[in-house]
Protein backbone atom coordinates (compact mmCIF):
# COMPACT_ATOMS: atom_id res chain seq x y z
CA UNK A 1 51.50 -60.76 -79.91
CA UNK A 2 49.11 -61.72 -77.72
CA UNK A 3 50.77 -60.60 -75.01
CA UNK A 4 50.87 -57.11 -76.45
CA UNK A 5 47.49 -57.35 -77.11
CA UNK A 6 46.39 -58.27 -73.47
CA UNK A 7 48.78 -54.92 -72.36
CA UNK A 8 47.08 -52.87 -74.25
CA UNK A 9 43.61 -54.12 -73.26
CA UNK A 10 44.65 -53.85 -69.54
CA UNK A 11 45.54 -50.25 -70.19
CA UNK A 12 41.95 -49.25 -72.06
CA UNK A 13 40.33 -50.88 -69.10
CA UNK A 14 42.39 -48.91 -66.71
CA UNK A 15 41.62 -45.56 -68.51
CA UNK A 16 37.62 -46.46 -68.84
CA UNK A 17 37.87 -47.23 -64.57
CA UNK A 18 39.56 -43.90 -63.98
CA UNK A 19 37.58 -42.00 -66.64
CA UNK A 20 34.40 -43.24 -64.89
CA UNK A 21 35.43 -42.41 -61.18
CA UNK A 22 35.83 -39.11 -62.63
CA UNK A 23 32.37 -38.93 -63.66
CA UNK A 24 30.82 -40.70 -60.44
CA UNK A 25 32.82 -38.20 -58.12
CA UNK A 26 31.64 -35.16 -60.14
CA UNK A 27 28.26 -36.59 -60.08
CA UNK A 28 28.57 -36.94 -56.43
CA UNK A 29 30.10 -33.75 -55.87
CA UNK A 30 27.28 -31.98 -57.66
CA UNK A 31 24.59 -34.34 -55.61
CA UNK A 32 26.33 -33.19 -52.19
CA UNK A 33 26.34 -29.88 -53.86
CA UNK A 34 22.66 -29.44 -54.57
CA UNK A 35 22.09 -31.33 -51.27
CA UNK A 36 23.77 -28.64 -49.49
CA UNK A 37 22.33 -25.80 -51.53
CA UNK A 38 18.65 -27.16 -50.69
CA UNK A 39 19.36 -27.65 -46.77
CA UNK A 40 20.77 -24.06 -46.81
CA UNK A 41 17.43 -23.38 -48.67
CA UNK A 42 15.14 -24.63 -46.21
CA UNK A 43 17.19 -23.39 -43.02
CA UNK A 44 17.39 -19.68 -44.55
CA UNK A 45 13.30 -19.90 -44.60
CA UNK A 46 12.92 -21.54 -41.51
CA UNK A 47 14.44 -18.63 -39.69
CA UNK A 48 12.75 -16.24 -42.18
CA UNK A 49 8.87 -17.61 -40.53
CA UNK A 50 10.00 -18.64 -37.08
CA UNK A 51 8.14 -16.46 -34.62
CA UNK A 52 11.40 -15.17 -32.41
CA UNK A 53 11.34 -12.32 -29.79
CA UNK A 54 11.23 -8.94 -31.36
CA UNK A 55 14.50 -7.64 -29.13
CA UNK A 56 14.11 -4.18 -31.13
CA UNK A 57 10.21 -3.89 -29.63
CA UNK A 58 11.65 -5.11 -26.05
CA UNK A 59 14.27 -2.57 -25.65
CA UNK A 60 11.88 0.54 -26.85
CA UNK A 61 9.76 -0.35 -24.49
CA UNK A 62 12.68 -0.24 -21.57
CA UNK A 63 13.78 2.38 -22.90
CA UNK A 64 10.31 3.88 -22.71
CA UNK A 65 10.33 2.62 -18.63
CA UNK A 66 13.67 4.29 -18.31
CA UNK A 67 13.26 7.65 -20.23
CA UNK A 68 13.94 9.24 -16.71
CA UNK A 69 10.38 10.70 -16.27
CA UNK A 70 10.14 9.68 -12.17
CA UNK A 71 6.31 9.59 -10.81
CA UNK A 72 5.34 11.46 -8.41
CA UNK A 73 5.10 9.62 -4.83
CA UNK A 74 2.20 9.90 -2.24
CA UNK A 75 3.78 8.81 1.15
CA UNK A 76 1.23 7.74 3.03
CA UNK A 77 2.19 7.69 6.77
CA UNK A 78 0.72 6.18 9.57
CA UNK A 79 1.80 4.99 13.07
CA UNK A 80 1.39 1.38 12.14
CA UNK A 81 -0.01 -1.52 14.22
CA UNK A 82 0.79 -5.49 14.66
CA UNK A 83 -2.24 -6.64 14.41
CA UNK A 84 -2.08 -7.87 10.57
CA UNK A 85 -5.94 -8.10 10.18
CA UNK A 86 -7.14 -4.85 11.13
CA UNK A 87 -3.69 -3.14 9.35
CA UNK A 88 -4.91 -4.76 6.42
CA UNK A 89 -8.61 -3.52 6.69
CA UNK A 90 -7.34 0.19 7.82
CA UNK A 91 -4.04 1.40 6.77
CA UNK A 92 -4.03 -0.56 3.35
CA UNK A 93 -7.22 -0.14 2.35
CA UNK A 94 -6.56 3.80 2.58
CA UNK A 95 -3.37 3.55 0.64
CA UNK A 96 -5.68 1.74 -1.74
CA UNK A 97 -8.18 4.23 -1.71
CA UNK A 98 -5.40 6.68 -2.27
CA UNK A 99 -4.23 5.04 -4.96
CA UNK A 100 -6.90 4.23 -6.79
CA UNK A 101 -7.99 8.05 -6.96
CA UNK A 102 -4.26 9.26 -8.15
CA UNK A 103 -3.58 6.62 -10.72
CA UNK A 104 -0.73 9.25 -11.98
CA UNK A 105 1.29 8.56 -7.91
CA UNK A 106 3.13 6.25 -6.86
CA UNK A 107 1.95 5.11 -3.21
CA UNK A 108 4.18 4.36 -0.23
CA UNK A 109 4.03 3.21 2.85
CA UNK A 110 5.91 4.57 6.22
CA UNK A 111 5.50 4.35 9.98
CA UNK A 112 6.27 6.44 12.87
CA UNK A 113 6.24 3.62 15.70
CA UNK A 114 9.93 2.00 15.39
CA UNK A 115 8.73 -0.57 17.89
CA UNK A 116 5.92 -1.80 15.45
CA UNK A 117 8.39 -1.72 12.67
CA UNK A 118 11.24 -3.93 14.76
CA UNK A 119 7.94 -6.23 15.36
CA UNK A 120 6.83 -6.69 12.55
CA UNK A 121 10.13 -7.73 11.38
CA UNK A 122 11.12 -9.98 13.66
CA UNK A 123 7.82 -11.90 13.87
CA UNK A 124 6.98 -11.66 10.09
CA UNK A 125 9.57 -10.45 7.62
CA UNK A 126 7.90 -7.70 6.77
CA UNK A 127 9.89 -4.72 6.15
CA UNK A 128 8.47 -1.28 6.25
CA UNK A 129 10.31 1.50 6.15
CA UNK A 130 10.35 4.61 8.98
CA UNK A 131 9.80 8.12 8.06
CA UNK A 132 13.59 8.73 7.67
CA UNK A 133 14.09 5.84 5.35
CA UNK A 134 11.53 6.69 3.17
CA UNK A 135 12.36 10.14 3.25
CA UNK A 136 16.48 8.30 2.13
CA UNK A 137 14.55 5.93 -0.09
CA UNK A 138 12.54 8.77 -2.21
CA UNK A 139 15.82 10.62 -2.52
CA UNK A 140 18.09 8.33 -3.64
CA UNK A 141 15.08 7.13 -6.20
CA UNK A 142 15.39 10.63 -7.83
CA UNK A 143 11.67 11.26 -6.73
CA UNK A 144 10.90 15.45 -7.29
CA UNK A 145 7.00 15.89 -6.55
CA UNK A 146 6.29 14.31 -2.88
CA UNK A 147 2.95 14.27 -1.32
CA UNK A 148 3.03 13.43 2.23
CA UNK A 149 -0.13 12.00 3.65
CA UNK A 150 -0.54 11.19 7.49
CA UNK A 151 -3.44 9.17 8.37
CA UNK A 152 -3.42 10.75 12.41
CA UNK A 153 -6.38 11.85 13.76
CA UNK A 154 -5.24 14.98 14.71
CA UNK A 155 -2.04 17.48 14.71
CA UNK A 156 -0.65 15.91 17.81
CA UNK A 157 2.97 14.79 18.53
CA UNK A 158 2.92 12.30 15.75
CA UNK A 159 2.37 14.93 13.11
CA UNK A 160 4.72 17.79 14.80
CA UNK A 161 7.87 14.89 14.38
CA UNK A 162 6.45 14.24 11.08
CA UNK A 163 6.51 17.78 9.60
CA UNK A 164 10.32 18.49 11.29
CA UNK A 165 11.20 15.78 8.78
CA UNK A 166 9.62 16.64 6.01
CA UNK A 167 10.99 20.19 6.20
CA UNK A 168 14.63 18.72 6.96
CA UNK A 169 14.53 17.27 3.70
CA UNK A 170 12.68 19.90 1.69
CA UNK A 171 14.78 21.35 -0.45
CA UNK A 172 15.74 17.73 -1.74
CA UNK A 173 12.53 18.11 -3.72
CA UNK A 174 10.95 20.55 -6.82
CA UNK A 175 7.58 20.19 -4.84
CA UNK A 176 6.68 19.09 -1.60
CA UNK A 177 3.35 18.87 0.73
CA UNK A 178 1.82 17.54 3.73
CA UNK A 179 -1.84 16.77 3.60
CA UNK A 180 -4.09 17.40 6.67
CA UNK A 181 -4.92 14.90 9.41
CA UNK A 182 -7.87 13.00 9.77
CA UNK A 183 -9.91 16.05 12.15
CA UNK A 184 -8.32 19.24 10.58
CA UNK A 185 -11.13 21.81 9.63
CA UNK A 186 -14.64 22.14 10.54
CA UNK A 187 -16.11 20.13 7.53
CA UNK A 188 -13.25 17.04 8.66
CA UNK A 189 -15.23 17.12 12.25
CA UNK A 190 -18.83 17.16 10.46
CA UNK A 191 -17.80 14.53 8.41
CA UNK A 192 -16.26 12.15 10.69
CA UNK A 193 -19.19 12.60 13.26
CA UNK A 194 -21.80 11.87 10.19
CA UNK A 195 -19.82 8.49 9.40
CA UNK A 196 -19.56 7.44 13.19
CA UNK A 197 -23.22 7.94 13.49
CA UNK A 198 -23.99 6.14 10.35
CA UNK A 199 -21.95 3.35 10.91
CA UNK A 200 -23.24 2.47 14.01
CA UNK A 201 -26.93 3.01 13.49
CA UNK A 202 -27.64 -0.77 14.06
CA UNK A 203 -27.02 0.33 17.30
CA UNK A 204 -28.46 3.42 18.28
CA UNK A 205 -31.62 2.34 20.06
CA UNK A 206 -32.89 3.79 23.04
CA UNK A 207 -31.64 2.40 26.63
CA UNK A 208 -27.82 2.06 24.21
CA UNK A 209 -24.80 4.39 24.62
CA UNK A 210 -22.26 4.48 21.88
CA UNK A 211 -19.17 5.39 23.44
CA UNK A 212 -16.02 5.69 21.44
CA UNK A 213 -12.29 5.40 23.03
CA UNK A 214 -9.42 7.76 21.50
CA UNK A 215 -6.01 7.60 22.11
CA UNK A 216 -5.83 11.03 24.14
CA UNK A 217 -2.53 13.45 24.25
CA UNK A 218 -0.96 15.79 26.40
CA UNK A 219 -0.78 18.00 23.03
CA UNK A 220 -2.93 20.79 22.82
CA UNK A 221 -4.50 18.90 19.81
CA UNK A 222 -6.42 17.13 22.99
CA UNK A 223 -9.10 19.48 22.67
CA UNK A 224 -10.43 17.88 19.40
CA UNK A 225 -11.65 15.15 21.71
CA UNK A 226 -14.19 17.82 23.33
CA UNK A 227 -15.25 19.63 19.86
CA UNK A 228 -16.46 16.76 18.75
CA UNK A 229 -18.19 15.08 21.67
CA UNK A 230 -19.86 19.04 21.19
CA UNK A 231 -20.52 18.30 17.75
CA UNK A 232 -22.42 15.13 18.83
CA UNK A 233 -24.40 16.73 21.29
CA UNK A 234 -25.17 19.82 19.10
CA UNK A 235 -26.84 17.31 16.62
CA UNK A 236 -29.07 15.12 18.66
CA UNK A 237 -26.97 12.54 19.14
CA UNK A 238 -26.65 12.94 22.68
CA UNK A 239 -26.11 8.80 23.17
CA UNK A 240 -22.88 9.43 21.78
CA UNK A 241 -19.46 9.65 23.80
CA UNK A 242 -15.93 10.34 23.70
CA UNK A 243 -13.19 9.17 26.03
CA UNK A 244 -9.74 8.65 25.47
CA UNK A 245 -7.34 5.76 27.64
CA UNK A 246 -4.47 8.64 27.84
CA UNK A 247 -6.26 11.58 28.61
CA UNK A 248 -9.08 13.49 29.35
CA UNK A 249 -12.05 12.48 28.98
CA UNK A 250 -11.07 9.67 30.98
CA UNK A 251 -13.38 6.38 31.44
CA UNK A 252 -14.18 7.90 35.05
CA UNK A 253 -15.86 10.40 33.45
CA UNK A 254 -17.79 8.33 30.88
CA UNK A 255 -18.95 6.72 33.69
CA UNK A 256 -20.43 9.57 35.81
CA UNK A 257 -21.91 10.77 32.16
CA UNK A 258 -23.75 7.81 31.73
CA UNK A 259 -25.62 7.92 35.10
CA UNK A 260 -26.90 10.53 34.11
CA UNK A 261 -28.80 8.68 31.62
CA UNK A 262 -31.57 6.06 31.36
CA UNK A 263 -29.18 3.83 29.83
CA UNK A 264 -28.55 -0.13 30.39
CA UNK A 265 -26.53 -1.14 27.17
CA UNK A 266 -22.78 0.31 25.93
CA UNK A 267 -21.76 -0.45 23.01
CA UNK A 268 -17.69 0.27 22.82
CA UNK A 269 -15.85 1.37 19.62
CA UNK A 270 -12.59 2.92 18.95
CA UNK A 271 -12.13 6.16 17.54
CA UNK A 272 -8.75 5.38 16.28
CA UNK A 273 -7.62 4.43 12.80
CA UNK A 274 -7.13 0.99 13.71
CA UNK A 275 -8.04 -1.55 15.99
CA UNK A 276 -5.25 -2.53 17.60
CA UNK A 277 -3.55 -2.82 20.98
CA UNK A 278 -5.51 -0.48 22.99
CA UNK A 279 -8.57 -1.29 21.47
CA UNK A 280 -8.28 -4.94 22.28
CA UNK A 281 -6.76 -4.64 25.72
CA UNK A 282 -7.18 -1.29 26.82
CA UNK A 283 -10.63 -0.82 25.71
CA UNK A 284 -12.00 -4.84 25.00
CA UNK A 285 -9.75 -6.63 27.69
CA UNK A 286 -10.86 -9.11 30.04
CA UNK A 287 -8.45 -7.53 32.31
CA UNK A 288 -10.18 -5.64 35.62
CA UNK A 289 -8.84 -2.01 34.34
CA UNK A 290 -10.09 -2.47 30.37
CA UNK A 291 -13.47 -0.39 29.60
CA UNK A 292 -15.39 -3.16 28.96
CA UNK A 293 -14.73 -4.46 32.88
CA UNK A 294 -15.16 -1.18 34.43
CA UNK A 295 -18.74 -1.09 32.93
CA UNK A 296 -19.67 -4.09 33.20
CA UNK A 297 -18.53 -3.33 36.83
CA UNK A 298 -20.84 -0.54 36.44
CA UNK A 299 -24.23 -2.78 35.82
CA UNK A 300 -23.70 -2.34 31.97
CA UNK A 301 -24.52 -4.82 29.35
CA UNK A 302 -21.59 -4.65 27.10
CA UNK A 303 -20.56 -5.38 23.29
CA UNK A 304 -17.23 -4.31 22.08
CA UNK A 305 -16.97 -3.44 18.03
CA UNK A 306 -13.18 -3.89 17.01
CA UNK A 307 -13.38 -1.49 14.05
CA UNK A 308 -11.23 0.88 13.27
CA UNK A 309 -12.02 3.98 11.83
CA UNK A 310 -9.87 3.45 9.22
CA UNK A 311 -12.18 0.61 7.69
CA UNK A 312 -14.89 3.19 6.58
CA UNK A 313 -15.11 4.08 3.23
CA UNK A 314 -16.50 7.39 4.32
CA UNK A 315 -13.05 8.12 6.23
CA UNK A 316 -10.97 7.02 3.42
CA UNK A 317 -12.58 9.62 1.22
CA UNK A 318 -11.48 12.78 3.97
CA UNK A 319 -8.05 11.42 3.36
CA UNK A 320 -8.32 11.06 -0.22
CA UNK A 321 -9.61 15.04 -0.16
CA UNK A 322 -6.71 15.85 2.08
CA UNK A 323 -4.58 14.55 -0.86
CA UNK A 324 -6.52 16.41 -3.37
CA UNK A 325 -5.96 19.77 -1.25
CA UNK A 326 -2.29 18.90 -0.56
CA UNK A 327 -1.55 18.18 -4.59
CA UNK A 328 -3.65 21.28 -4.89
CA UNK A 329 -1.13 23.60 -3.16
CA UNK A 330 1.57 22.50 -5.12
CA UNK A 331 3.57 25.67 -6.54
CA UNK A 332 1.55 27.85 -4.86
């Protein structure tokens, strides 16, 4: 009997263990449960407030970037130079001048002189296209409106190559111009010759010649050398001289032009965009054949001034108008 009895005691103890379990585990499966629903909870609102990229706003505005509307280019073209200071003082700062006034272009950079280019290269890293590259570069960009801007002084050789290429490559383009060089129409000549004068009016004292060195051509375009030493003259400013190292005038002829004047002081300046290789050798040189020897030679005091013309604002602005005219004659 007692026996029995502890059996059946064993067995309600049994049934009360597994009837509890029961309730522990569903207890514990509705903890883990609501544990779970809450984490969810907070991880749902955490991404709801986190601030994350807005990839929608991104790809409008690449999309805006991309819509295929191409900006017109001004390629500004120049012969170039090695001589990083004055580059940066002449031929940037008219690209900058350029771009500054036609916020709606985009402004490149080319040069004619493939020597300078190889040079600059080699020594530096800096790449800069040629004419024809650029001329590759704009077409394969899809570029349709093209202003070409050379900063020569004149319509020499330079500018005749340049033009051949610009009409070999014309009809890549809805619209296509050249501006003017530096000395195109009488207004370019009176406005050069009124920066030159005021530029160097710390200067222009009596007893002082100002004598400026061009490049000089065997190109017609020479003759600009004599219209404005004419221009000069016509205005007063009869101190003032022209010569060029490759043609004529010729620093023989400065020479016998100064005897004929009271004068015991030259000052020596280039008339070229920048001051570069002939302006420091050619005209500033220590060698016995460099203007500055040859006048000294002469009984001269002399002071070179290694600016180009390229660093007055005043010059910038006949290039910036050249623009103006060249955008101007679009479609006409």
């Amino acid at each position: 009997m007692k026996k029995s009895l502890r059996v059946i005691l064993a067995a309600v103890l049994v049934v009360a263990m597994v009837m509890l379990a029961g309730c522990n585990k569903e207890e514990a499966k509705e903890e883990s449960s609501s544990a779970s629903k809450e984490v969810s909870s907070t991880v749902s609102e955490s991404i709801e407030t986190a601030d994350t990229p807005d990839f929608a706003e991104d790809d409008a505005k690449e999309t805006d970037d991309q819509s295929g509307e191409i900006k017109p280019v001004i390629l500004v073209v120049s012969f170039g130079t090695s001589y990083n200071d004055t580059r940066e003082k002449t031929i940037y700062a008219i690209e900058n001048r350029i771009a500054d006034a036609y916020p709606d272009y985009e402004v490149r950079r080319a040069f004619t002189s493939q020597i300078i280019i190889d040079k600059l290269k080699e020594r530096d890293g800096l790449e800069i296209d040629n004419v024809e590259e650029a001329f590759e570069r704009l077409v394969n960009d899809g570029v349709k409106t093209l202003i070409v801007q050379p900063t020569h002084i004149m319509s020499g050789y330079e500018y005749d190559d340049l033009v051949e290429v610009v009409e070999s490559y014309r009809d890549s383009f809805d619209e296509l111009a050249v501006g003017a060089p530096l000395l195109t129409s009488d207004e370019d000549y009176e406005s050069l010759a009124a920066a030159v004068v005021e530029e160097t009016a710390e200067y222009n004292e009596d007893g002082t010649a100002i004598v400026f060195m061009g490049h000089g051509t065997e190109h017609e375009s020479n003759a600009a050398y004599a219209k404005f030493q004419e221009l000069f003259t016509a205005n007063g400013n009869d101190n003032y001289y022209i010569g060029t190292v490759e043609a004529t005038p010729s620093i023989d002829d400065i020479v016998e032009l100064l005897k004929d004047g009271d004068y015991t002081r030259v000052i020596l300046e280039p008339l070229m965009v920048v001051a570069g290789d002939h302006a420091n050798n050619d005209m500033a040189g220590d060698e016995d054949d460099s203007w500055k020897s040859i006048l000294e030679g002469e009984g001269y005091e002399v002071e070179c001034v290694l600016k180009g013309l390229g660093e007055f604002e005043s010059v910038q602005d006949i290039y910036v108008a050249h623009v103006n005219d060249a955008i101007n004659s679009l479609g006409e």
